[in-house]
Protein backbone atom coordinates (compact mmCIF):
# COMPACT_ATOMS: atom_id res chain seq x y z
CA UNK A 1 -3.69 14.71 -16.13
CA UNK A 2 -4.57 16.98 -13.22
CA UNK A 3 -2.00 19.28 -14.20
CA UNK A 4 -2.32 19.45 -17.93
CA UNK A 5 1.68 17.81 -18.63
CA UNK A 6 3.25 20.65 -16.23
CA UNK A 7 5.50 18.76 -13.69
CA UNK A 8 6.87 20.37 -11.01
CA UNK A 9 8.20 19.20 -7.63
CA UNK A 10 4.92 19.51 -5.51
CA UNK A 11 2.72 17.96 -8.42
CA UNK A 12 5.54 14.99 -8.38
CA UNK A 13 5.64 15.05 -4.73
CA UNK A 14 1.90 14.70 -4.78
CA UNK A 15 1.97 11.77 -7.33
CA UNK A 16 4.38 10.33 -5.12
CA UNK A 17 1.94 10.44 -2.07
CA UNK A 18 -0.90 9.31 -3.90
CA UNK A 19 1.16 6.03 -5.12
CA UNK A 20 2.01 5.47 -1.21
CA UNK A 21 6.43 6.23 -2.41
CA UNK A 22 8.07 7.92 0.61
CA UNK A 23 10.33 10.27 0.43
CA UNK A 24 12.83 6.88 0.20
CA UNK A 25 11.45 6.01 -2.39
CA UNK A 26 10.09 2.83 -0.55
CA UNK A 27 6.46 1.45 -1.44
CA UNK A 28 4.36 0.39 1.00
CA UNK A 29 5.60 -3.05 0.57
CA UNK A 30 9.50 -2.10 1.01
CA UNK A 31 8.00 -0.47 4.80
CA UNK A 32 5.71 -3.90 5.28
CA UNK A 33 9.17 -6.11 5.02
CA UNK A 34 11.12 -3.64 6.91
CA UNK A 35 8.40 -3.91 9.35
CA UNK A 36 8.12 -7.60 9.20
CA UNK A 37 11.71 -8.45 9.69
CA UNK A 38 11.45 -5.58 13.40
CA UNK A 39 8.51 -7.34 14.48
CA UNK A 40 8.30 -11.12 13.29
CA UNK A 41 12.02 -12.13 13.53
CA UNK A 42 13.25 -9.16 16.42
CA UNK A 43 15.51 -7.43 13.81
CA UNK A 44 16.67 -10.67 12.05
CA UNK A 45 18.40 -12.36 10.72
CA UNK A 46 15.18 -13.86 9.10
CA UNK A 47 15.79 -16.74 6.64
CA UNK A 48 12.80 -18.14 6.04
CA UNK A 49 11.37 -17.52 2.22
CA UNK A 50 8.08 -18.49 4.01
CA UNK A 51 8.29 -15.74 6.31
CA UNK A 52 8.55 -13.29 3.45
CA UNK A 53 6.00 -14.85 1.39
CA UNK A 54 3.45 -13.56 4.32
CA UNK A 55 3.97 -9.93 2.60
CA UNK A 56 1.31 -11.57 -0.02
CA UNK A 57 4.11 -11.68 -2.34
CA UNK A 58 6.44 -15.10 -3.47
CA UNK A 59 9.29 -14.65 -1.85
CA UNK A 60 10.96 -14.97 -5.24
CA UNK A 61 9.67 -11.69 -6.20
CA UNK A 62 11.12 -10.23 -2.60
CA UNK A 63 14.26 -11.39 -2.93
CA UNK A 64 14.51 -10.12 -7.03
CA UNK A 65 12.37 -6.90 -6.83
CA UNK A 66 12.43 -5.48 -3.24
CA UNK A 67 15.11 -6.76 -1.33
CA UNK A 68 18.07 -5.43 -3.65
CA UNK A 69 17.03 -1.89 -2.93
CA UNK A 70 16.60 -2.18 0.42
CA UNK A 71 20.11 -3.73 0.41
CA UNK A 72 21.60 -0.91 -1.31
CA UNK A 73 20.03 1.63 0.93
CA UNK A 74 21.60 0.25 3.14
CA UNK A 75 18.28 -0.91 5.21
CA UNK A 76 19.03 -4.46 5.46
CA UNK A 77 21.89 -6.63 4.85
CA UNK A 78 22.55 -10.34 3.93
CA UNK A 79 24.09 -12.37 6.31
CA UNK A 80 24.61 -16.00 6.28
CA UNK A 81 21.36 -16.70 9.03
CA UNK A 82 18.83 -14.45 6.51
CA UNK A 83 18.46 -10.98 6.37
CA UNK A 84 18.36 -8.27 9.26
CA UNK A 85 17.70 -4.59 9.72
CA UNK A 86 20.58 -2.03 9.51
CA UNK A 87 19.96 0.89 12.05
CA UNK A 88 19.51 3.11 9.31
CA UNK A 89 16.20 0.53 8.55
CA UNK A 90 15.00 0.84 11.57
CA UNK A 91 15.19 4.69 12.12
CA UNK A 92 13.36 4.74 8.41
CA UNK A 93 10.66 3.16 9.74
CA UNK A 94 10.34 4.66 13.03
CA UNK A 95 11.35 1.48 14.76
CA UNK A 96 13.63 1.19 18.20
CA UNK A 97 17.40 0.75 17.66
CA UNK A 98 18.03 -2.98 18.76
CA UNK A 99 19.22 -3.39 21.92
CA UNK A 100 23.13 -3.73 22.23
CA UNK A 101 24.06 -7.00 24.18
CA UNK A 102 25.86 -5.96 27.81
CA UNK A 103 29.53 -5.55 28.14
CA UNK A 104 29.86 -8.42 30.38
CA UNK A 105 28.01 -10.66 27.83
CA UNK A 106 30.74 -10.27 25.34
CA UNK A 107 33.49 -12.07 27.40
């Protein structure tokens, strides 16, 4: 409406900002789990449908409608203890790269 039906990429990039989409395309919600799995569960894995439900959304809905794109940005992945941030997840948000265990600790 403010630009009389003429699209062009700043007037979508400013829609875009004023519906809170990055240039991800995440919503503020997709950054809030991303978020929540960093700071709640140290990176993951979280498994808990309770713990996503916190996000003020049933964790039905996460796992259905924000979790598969996430997955195939390759932000998180599915692993058989819940889900957990992907580097690429992390450096989206802004968050630390998890710490790699020492050499030593391996053997």
């Amino acid at each position: 409406m403010r630009h009389q039906g003429h699209v062009t990429l700043p007037i979508a990039r400013e829609a875009l900002e004023l519906l809170d989409v990055d240039e991800a395309g995440l919503e503020r919600i997709d950054r809030e789990l991303l978020r929540a799995i960093v700071e709640r569960f140290d990176g993951g894995p979280s498994a808990c449908p309770r713990s996503r439900s916190r996000l003020g959304e049933e964790p039905d809905t996460v796992e259905d409608v924000y979790e598969p794109y996430l997955l195939q940005l390759g932000f998180i992945q599915r692993t058989p203890r819940g889900r957990v941030i992907t580097r690429l997840g992390r450096a989206h948000i802004g968050a630390p790269a998890a710490e790699e265990p020492p050499a030593s600790a391996l053997f």
